[in-house]
Protein backbone atom coordinates (compact mmCIF):
# COMPACT_ATOMS: atom_id res chain seq x y z
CA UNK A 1 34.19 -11.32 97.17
CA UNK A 2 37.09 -13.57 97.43
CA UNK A 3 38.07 -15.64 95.01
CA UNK A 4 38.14 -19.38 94.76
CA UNK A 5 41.70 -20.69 94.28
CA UNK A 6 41.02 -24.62 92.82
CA UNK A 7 43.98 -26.63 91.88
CA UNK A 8 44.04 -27.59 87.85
CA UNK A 9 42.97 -31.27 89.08
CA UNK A 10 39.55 -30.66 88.23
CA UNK A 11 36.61 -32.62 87.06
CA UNK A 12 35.28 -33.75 83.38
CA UNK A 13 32.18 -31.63 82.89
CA UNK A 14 29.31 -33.56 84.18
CA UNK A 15 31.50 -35.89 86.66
CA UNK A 16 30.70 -36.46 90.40
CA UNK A 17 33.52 -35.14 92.91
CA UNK A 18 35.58 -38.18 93.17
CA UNK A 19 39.57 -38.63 93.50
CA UNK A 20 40.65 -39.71 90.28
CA UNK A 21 43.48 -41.97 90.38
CA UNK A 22 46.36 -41.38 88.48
CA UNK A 23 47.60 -44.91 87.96
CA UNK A 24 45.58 -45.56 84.46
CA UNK A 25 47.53 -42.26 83.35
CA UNK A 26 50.62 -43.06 83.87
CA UNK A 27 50.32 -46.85 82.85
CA UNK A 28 49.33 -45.39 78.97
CA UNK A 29 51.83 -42.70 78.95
CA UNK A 30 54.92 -45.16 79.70
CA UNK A 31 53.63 -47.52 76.83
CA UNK A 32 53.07 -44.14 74.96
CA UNK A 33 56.32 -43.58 73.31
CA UNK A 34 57.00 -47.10 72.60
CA UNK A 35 53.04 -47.54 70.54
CA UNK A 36 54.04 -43.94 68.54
CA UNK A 37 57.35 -45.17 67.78
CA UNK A 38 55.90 -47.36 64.39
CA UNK A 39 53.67 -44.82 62.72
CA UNK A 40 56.43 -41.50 63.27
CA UNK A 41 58.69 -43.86 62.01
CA UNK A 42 56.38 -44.60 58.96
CA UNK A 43 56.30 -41.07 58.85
CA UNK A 44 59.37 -40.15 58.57
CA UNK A 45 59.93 -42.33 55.36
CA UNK A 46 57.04 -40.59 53.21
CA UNK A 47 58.37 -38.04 50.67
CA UNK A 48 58.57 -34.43 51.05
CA UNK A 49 55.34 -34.32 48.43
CA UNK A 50 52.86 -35.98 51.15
CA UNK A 51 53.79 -32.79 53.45
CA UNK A 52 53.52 -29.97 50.55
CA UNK A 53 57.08 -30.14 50.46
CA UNK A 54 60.55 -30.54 52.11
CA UNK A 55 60.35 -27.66 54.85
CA UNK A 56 56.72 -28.55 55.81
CA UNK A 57 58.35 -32.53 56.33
CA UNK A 58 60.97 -30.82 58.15
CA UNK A 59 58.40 -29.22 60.53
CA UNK A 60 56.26 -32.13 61.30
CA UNK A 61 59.26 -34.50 62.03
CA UNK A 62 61.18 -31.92 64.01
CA UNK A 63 58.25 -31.98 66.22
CA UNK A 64 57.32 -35.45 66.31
CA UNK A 65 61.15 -35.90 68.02
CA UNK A 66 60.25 -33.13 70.56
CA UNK A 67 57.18 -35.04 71.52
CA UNK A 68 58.83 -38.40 71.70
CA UNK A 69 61.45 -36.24 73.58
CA UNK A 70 58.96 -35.45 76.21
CA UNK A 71 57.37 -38.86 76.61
CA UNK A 72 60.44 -40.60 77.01
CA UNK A 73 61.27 -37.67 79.48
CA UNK A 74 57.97 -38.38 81.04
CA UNK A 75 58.47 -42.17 81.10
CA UNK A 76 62.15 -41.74 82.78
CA UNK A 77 61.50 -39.27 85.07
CA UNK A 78 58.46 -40.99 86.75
CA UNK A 79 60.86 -44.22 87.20
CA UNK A 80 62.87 -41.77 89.32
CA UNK A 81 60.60 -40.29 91.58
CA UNK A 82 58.27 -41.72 94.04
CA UNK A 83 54.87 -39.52 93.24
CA UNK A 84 53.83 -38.95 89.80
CA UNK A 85 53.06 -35.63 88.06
CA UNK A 86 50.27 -33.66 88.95
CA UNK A 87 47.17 -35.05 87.24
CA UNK A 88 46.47 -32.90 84.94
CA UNK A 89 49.64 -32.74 83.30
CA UNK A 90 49.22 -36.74 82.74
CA UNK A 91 45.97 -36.02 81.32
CA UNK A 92 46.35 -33.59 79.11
CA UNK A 93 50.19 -35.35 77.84
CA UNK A 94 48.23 -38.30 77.27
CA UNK A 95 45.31 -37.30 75.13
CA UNK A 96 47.69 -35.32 73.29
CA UNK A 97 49.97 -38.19 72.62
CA UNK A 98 46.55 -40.05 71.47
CA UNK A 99 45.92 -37.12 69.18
CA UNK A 100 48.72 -37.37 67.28
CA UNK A 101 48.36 -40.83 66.92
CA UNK A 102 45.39 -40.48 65.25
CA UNK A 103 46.38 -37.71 63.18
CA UNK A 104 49.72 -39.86 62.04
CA UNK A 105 47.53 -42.84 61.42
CA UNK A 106 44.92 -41.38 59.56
CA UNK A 107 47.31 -39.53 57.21
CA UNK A 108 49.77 -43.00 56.58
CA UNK A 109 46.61 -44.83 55.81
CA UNK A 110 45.67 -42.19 52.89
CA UNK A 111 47.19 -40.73 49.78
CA UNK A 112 46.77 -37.10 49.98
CA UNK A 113 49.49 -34.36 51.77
CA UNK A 114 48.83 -33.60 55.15
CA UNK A 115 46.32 -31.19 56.14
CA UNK A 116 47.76 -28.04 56.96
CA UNK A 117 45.43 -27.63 60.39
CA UNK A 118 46.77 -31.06 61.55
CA UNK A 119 50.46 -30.18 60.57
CA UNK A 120 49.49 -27.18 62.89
CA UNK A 121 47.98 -29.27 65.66
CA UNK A 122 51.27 -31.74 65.76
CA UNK A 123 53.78 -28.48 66.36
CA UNK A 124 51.76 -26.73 68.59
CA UNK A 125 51.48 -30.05 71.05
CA UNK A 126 55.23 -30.44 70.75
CA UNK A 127 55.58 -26.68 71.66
CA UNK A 128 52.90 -27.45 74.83
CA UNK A 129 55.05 -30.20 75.53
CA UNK A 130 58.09 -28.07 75.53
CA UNK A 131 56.69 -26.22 78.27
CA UNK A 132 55.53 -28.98 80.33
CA UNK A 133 59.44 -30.40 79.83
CA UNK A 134 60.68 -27.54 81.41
CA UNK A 135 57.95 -27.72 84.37
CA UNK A 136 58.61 -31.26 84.48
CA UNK A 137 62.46 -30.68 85.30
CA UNK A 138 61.70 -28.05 87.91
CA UNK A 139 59.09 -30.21 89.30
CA UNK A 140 61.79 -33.40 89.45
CA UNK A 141 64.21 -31.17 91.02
CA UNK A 142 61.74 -29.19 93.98
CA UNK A 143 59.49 -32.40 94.43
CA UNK A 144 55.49 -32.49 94.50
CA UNK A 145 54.02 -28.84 94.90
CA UNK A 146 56.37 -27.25 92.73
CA UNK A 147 55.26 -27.44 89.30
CA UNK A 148 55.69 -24.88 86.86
CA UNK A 149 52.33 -23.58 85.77
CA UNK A 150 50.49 -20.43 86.67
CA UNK A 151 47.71 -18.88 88.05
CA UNK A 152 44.62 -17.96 86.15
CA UNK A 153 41.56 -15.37 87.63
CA UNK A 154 38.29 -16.25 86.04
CA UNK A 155 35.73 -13.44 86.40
CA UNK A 156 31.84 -13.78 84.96
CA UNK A 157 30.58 -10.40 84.37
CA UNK A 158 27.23 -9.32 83.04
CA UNK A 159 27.52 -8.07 79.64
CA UNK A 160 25.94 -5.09 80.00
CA UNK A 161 26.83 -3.90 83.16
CA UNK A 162 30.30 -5.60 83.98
CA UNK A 163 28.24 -6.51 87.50
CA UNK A 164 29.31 -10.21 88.85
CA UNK A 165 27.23 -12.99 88.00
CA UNK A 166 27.14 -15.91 90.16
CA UNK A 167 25.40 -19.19 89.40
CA UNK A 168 27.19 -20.05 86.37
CA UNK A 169 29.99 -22.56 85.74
CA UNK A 170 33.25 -21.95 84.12
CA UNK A 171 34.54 -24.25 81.81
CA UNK A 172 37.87 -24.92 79.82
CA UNK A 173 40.00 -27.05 77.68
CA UNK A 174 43.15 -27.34 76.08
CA UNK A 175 42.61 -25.78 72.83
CA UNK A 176 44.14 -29.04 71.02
CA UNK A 177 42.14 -30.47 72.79
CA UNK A 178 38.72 -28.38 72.34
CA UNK A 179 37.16 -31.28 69.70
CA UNK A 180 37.16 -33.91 72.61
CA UNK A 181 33.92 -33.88 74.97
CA UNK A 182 36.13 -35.81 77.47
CA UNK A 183 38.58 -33.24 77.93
CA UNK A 184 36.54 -30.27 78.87
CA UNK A 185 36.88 -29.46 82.34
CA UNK A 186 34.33 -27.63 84.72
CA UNK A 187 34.97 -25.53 88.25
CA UNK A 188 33.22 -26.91 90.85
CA UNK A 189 32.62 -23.42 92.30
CA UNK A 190 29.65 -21.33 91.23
CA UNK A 191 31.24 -18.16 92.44
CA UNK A 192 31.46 -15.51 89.71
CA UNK A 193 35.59 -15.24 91.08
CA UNK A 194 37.38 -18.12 90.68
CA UNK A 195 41.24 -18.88 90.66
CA UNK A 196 42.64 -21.48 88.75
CA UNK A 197 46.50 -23.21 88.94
CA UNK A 198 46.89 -24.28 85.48
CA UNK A 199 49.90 -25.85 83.55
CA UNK A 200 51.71 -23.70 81.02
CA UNK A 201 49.34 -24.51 77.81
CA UNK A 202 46.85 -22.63 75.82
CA UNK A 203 43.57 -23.07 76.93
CA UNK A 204 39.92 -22.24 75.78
CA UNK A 205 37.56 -20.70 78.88
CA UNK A 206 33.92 -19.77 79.32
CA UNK A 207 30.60 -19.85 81.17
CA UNK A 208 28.12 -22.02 80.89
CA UNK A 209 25.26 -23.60 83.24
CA UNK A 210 25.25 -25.66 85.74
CA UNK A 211 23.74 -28.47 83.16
CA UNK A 212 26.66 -28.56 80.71
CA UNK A 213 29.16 -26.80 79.02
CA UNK A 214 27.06 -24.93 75.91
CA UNK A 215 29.02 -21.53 76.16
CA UNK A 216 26.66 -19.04 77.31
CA UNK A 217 30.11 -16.27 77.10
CA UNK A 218 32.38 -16.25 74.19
CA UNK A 219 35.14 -18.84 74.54
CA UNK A 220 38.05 -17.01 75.31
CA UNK A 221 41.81 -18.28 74.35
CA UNK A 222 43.99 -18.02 76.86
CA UNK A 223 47.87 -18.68 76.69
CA UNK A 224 49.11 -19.64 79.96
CA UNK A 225 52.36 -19.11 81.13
CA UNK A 226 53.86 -18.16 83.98
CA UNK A 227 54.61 -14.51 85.06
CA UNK A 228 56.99 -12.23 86.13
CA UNK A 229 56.55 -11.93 90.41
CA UNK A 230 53.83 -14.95 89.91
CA UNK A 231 51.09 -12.36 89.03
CA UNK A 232 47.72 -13.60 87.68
CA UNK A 233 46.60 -13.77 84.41
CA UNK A 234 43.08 -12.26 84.18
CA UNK A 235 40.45 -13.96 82.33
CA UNK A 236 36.88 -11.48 81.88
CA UNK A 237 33.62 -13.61 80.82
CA UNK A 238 31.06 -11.37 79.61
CA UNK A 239 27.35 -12.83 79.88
CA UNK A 240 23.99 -11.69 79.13
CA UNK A 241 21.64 -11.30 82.10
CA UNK A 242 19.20 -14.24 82.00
């Protein structure tokens, strides 16, 4: 059976099929850099011992400048271009920006070091927004329909006997992302092929019903980037027969 090829523009699980307009998007992210501007600059003044030491620091604040790089990228380059991004790359750049907020707040508001899972979570958004700077500067340069991301083939298999399984939805999330209900996206397609355009970022995937996203296959991490000749990157959900 064919597959489905869906754009990344998808819905939140449980939404109605609806355009979603990317004005509220935008809006945040260009008042993005200028609200994380106070707390990485807080930041940034806390000794070495509130990070387990001077290279950890060095880490965290290396990043924090490559995500303020990208969001005042971001900011500038929509001011220069008459359509915005695609809408998932606004989405996903702005609830990371919020999650580092959080994470900065929470830790300049306490007295211990910072955990070593949320020094993880700050560089690997600044290395997903590495990636979407680079697909934002081919994207500025080619125009709409040219952004750098790749393609991603879902299959739902039986468990047992690798046969296809239609009726189930796949789901996925950023993996940075995983902890926030709002984020977790759903296929519209029931197919047990589908295709999916994606932006370079690592993801979580699975099936799960039609009523919600409780995995019913293991959640599979998936590192998307682009490939060499635009092949596909194959994604294999394995699910017991109901």
């Amino acid at each position: 059976m064919k597959a489905l090829l869906l754009t990344a523009l998808l819905l939140p699980a449980g939404s109605a099929v609806a355009a979603e307009d990317p004005a509220p998007y935008v809006r945040e992210l260009l008042a993005s850099d200028a609200s994380l501007g106070p707390v990485v600059e807080r930041v940034n003044r806390l000794p070495p011992a509130r990070f387990d030491g001077a290279d950890e620091k060095e880490e965290v604040v290396g990043a924090l400048d490559e995500i303020r790089g990208f969001l005042e990228l971001l900011s500038t380059g929509i001011a220069d271009v008459k359509l915005p991004p695609p809408l998932e790359v606004l989405r996903q750049s702005l609830a990371e920006a919020r999650l580092v907020k959080a994470v900065l707040e929470a830790f300049v508001k306490g007295a211990g070091p910072l955990a070593a899972a949320e020094r993880a979570t700050i560089v690997q958004i600044s290395e997903d927004m590495n990636l979407k700077a680079a697909g934002f500067d081919e994207w500025r340069r080619k125009g709409e329909g040219h952004w750098r991301g790749a393609r991603v083939r879902v299959r739902v298999r039986g468990a047992d006997d690798e046969a296809p399984v239609a009726g189930l939805r796949v789901y996925w999330v950023p993996r940075l992302l995983a902890g926030v209900p709002a984020e977790i996206r759903e296929v519209p397609s029931l197919e047990p092929e589908v295709a999916l355009e994606l932006p370079e970022a690592s993801y979580l995937i699975w099936a799960g019903t039609v009523a919600g996203p409780q995995p019913l296959s293991p959640q599979i991490r998936v590192d998307v980037r682009r490939q060499e000749g635009e092949r596909e990157i194959l994604v294999t959900l394995p699910v017991p027969r109901r």
